[in-house]
PDB file of N, CA and C in Angstrom:
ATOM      1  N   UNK A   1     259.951  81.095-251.254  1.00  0.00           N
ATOM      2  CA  UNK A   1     259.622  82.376-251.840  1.00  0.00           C
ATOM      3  C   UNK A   1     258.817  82.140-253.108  1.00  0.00           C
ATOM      4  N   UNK A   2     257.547  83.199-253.258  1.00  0.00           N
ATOM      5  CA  UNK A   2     256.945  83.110-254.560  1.00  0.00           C
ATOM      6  C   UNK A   2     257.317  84.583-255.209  1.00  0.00           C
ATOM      7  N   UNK A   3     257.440  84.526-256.586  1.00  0.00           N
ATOM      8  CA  UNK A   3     257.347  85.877-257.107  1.00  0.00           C
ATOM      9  C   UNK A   3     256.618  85.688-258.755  1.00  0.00           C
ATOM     10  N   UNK A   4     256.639  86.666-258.814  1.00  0.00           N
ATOM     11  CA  UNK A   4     255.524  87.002-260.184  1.00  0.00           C
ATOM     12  C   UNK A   4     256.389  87.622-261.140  1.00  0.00           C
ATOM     13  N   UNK A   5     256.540  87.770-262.220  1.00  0.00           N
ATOM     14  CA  UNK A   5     257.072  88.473-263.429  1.00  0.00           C
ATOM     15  C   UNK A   5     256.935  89.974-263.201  1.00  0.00           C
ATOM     16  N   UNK A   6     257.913  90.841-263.362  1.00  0.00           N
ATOM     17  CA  UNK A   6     257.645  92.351-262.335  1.00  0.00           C
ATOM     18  C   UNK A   6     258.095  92.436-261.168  1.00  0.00           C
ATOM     19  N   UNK A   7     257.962  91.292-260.220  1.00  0.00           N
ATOM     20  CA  UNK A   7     258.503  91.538-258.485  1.00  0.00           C
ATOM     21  C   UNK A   7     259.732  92.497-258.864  1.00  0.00           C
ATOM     22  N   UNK A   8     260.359  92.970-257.397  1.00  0.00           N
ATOM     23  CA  UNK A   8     261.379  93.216-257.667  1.00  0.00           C
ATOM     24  C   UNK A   8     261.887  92.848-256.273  1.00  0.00           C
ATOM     25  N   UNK A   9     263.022  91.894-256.638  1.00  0.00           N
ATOM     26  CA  UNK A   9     263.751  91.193-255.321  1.00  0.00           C
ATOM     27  C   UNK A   9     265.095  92.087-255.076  1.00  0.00           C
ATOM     28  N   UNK A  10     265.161  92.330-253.698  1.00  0.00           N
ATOM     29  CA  UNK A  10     266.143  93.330-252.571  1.00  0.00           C
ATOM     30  C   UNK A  10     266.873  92.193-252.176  1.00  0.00           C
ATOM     31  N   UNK A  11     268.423  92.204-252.265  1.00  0.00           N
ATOM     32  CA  UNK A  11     269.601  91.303-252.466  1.00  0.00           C
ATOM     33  C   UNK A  11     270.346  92.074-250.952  1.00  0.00           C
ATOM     34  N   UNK A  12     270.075  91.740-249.646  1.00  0.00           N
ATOM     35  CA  UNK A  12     270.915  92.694-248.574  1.00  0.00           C
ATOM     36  C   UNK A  12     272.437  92.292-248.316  1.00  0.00           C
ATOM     37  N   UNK A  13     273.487  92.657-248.423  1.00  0.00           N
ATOM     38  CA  UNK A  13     274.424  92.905-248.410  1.00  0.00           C
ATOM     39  C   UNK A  13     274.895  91.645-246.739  1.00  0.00           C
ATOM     40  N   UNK A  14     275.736  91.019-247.633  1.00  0.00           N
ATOM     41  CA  UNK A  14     275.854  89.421-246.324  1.00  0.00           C
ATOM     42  C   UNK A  14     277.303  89.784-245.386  1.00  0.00           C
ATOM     43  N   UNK A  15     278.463  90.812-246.093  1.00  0.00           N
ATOM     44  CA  UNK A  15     278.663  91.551-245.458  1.00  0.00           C
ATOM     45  C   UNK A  15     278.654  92.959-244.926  1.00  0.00           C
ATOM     46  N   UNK A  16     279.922  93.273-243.808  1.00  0.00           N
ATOM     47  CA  UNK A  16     279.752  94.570-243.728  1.00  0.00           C
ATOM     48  C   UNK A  16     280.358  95.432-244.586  1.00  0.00           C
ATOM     49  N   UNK A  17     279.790  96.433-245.298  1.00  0.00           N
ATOM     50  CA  UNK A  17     280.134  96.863-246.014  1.00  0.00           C
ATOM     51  C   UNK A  17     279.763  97.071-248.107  1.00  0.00           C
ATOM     52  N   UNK A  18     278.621  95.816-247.814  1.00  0.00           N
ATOM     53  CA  UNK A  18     278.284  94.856-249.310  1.00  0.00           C
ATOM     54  C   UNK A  18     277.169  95.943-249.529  1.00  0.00           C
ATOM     55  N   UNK A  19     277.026  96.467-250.500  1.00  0.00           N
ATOM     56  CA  UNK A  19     275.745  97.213-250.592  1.00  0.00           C
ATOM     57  C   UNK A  19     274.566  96.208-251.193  1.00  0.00           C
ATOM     58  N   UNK A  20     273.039  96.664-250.691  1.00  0.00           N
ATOM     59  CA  UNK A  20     271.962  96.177-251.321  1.00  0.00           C
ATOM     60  C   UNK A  20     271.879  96.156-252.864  1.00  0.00           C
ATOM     61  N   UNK A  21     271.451  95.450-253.475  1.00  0.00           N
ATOM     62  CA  UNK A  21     270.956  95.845-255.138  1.00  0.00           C
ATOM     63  C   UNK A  21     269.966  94.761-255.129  1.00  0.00           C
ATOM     64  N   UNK A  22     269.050  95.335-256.538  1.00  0.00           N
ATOM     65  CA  UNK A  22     267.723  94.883-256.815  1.00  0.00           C
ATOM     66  C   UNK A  22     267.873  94.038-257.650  1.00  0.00           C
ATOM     67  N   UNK A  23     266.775  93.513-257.948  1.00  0.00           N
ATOM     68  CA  UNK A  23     266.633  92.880-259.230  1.00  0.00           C
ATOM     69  C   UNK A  23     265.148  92.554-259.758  1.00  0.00           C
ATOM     70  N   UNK A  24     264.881  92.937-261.537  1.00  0.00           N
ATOM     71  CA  UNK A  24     262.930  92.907-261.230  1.00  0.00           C
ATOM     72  C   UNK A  24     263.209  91.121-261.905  1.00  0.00           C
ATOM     73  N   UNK A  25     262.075  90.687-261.436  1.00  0.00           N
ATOM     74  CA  UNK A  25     261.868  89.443-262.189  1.00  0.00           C
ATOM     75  C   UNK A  25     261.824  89.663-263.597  1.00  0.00           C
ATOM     76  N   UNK A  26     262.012  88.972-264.436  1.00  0.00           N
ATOM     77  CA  UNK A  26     261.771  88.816-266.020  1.00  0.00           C
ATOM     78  C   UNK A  26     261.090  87.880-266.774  1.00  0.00           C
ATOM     79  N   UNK A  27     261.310  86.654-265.624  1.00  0.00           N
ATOM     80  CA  UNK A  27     260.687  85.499-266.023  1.00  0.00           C
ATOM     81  C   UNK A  27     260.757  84.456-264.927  1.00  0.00           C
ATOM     82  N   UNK A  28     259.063  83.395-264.316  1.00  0.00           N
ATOM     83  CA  UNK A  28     259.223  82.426-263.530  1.00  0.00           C
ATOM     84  C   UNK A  28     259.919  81.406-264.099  1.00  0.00           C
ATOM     85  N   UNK A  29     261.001  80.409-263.826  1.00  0.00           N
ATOM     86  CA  UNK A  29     260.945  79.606-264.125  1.00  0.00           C
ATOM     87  C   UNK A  29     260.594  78.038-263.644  1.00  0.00           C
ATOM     88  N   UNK A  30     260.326  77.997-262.239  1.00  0.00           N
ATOM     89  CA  UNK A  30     259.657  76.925-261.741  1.00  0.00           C
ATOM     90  C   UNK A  30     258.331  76.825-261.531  1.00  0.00           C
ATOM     91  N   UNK A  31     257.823  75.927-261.036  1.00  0.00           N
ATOM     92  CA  UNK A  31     256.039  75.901-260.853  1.00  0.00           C
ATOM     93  C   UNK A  31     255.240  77.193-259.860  1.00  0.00           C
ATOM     94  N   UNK A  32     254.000  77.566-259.958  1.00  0.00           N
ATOM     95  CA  UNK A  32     253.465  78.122-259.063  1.00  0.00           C
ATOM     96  C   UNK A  32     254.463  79.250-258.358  1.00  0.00           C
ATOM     97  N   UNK A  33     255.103  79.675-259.239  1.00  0.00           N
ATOM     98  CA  UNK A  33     255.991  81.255-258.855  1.00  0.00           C
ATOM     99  C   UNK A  33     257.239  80.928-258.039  1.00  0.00           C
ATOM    100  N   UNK A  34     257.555  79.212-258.143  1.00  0.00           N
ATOM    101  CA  UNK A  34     258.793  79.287-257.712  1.00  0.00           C
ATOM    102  C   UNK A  34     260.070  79.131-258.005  1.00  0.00           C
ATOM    103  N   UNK A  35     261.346  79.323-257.168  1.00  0.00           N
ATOM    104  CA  UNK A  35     263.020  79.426-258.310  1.00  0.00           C
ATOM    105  C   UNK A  35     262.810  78.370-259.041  1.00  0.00           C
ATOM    106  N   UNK A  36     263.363  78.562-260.320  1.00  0.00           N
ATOM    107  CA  UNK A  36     264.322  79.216-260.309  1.00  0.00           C
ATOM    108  C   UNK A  36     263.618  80.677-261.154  1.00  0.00           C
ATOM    109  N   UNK A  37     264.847  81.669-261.123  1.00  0.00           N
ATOM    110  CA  UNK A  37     263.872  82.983-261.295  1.00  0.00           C
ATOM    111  C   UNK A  37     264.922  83.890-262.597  1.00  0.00           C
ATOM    112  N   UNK A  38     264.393  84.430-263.858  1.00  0.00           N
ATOM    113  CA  UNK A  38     265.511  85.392-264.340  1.00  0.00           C
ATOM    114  C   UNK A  38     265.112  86.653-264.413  1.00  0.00           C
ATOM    115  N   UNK A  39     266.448  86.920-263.595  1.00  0.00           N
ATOM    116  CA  UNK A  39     265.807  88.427-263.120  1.00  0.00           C
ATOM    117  C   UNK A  39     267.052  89.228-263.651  1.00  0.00           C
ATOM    118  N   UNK A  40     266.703  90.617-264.103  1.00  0.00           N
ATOM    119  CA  UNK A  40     267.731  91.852-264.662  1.00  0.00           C
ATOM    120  C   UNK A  40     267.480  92.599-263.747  1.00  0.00           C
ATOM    121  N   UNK A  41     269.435  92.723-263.299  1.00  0.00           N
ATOM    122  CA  UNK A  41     269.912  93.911-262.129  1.00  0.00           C
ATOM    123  C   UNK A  41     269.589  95.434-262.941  1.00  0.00           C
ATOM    124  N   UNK A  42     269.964  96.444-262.155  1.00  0.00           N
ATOM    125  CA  UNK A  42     269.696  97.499-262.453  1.00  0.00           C
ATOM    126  C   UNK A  42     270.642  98.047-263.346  1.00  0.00           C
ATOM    127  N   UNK A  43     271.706  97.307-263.612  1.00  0.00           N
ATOM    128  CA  UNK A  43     272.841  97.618-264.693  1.00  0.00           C
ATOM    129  C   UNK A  43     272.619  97.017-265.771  1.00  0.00           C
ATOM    130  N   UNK A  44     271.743  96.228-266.043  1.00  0.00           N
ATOM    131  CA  UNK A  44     270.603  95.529-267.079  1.00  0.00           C
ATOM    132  C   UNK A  44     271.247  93.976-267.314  1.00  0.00           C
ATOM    133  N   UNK A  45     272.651  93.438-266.584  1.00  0.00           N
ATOM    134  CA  UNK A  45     272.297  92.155-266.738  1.00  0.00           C
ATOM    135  C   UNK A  45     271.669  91.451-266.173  1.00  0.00           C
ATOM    136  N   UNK A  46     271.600  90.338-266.570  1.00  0.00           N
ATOM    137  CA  UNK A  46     270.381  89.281-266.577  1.00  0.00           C
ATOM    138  C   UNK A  46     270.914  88.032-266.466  1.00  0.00           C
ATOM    139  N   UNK A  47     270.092  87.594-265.416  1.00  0.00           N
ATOM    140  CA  UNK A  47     271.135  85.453-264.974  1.00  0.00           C
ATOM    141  C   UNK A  47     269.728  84.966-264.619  1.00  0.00           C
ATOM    142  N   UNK A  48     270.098  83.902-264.323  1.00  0.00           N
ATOM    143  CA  UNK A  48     268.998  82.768-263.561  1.00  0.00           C
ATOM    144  C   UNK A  48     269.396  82.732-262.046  1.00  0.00           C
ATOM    145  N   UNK A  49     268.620  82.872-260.916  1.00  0.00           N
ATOM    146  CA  UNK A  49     268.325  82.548-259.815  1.00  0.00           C
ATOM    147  C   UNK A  49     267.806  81.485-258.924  1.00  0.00           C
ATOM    148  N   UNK A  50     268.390  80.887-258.118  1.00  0.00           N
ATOM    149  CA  UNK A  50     267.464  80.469-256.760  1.00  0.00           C
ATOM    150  C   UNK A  50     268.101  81.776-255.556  1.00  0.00           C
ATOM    151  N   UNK A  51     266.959  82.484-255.470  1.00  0.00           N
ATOM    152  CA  UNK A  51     267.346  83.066-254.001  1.00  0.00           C
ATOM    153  C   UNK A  51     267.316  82.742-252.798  1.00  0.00           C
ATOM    154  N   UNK A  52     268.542  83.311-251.875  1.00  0.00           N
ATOM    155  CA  UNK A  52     269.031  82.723-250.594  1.00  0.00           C
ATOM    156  C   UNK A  52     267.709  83.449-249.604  1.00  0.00           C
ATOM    157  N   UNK A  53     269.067  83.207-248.257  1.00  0.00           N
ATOM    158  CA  UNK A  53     267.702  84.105-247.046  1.00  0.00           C
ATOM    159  C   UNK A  53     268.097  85.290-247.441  1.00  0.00           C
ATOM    160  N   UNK A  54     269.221  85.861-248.266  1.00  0.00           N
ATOM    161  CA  UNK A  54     269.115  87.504-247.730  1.00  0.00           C
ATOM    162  C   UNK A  54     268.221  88.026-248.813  1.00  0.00           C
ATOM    163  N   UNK A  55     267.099  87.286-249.596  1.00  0.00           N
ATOM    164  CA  UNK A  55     266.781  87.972-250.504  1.00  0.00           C
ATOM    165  C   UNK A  55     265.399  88.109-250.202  1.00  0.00           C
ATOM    166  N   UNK A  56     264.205  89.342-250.022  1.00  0.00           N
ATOM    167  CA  UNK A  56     263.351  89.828-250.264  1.00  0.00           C
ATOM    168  C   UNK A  56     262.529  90.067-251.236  1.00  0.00           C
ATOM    169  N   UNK A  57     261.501  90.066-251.024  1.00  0.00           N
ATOM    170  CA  UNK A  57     260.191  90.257-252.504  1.00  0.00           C
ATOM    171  C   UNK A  57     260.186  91.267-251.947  1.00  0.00           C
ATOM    172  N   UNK A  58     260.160  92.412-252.606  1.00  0.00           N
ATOM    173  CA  UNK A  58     259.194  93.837-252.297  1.00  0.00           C
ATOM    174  C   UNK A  58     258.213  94.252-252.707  1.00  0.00           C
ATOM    175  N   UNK A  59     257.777  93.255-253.895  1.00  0.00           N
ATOM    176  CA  UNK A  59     256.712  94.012-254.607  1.00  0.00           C
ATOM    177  C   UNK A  59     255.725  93.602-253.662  1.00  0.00           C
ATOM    178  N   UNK A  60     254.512  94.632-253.721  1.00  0.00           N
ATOM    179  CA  UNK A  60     252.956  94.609-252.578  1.00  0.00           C
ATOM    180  C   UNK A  60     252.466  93.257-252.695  1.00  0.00           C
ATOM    181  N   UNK A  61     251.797  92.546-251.736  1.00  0.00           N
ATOM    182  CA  UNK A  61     250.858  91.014-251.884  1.00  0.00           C
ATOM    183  C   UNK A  61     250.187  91.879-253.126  1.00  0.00           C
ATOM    184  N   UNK A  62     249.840  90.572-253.500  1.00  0.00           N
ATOM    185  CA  UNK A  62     248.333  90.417-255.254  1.00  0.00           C
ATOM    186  C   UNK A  62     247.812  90.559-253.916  1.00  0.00           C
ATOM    187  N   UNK A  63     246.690  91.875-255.137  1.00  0.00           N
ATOM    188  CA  UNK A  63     245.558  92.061-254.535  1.00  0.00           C
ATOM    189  C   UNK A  63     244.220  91.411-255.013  1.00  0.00           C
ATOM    190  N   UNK A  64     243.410  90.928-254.018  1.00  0.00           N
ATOM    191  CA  UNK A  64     242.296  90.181-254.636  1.00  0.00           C
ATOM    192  C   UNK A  64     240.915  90.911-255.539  1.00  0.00           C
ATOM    193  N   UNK A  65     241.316  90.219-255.879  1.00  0.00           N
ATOM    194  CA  UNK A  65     240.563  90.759-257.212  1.00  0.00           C
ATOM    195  C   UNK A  65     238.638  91.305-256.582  1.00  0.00           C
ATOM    196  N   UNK A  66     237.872  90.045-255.873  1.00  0.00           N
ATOM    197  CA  UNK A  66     237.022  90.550-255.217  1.00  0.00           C
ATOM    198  C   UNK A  66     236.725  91.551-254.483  1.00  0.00           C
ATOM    199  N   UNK A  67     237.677  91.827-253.713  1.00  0.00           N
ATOM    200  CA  UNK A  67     237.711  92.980-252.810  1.00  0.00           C
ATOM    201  C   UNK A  67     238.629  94.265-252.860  1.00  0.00           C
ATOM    202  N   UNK A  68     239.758  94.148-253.479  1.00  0.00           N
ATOM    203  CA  UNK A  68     240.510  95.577-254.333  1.00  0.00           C
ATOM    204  C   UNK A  68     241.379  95.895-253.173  1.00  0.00           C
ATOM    205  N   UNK A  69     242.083  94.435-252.375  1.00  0.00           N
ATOM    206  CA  UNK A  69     243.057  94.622-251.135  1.00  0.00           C
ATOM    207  C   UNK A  69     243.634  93.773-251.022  1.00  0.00           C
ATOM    208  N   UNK A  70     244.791  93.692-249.846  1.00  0.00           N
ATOM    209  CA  UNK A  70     245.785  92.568-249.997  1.00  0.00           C
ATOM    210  C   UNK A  70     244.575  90.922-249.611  1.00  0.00           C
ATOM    211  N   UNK A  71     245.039  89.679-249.918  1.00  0.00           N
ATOM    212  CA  UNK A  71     244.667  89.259-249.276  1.00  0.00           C
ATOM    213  C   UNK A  71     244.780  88.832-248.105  1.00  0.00           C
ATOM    214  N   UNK A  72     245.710  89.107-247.467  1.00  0.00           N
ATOM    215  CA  UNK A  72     245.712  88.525-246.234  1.00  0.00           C
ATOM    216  C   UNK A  72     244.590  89.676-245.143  1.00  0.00           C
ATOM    217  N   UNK A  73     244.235  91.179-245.548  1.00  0.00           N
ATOM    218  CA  UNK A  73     243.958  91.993-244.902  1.00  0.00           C
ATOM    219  C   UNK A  73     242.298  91.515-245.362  1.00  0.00           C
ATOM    220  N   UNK A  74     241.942  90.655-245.935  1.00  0.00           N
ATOM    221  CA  UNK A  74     240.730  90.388-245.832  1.00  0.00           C
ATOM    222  C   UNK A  74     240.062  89.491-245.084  1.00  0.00           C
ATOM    223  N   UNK A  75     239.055  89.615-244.399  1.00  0.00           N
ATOM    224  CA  UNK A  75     237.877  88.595-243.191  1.00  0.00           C
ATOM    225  C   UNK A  75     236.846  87.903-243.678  1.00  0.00           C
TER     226      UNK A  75
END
């Protein structure tokens, strides 16, 4: 997983019953956008991360700057 300062990572619930919660990034702390990550939940604390599989980036792909779209949607 890469994320950027701002992402906001979706935490899905590993059981039944576990509800989802977010978290925005605050700060990268490994190379090239990767864990470890400190990110503040929506109740405003704040830890250090490596995220598992149940965790999601939601924020949109970077858009390229040349063309004003994701990059992968570019030819």
């Amino acid at each position: 997983m890469r994320a950027h300062e701002g992402d906001v990572l979706r935490f899905t619930g590993r059981t039944v019953g576990t509800p989802e919660h977010h978290a925005t990034v605050v700060k990268v702390l490994g190379p090239n956008g990767e864990p470890p990550y400190r990110v503040r939940y929506d109740d405003g604390h704040e830890t250090e991360i490596f995220p598992g599989p149940g965790c999601v980036n939601e924020t949109h792909p970077p858009q390229d700057a040349a063309f004003g779209r994701p990059r992968e949607e570019r030819r």
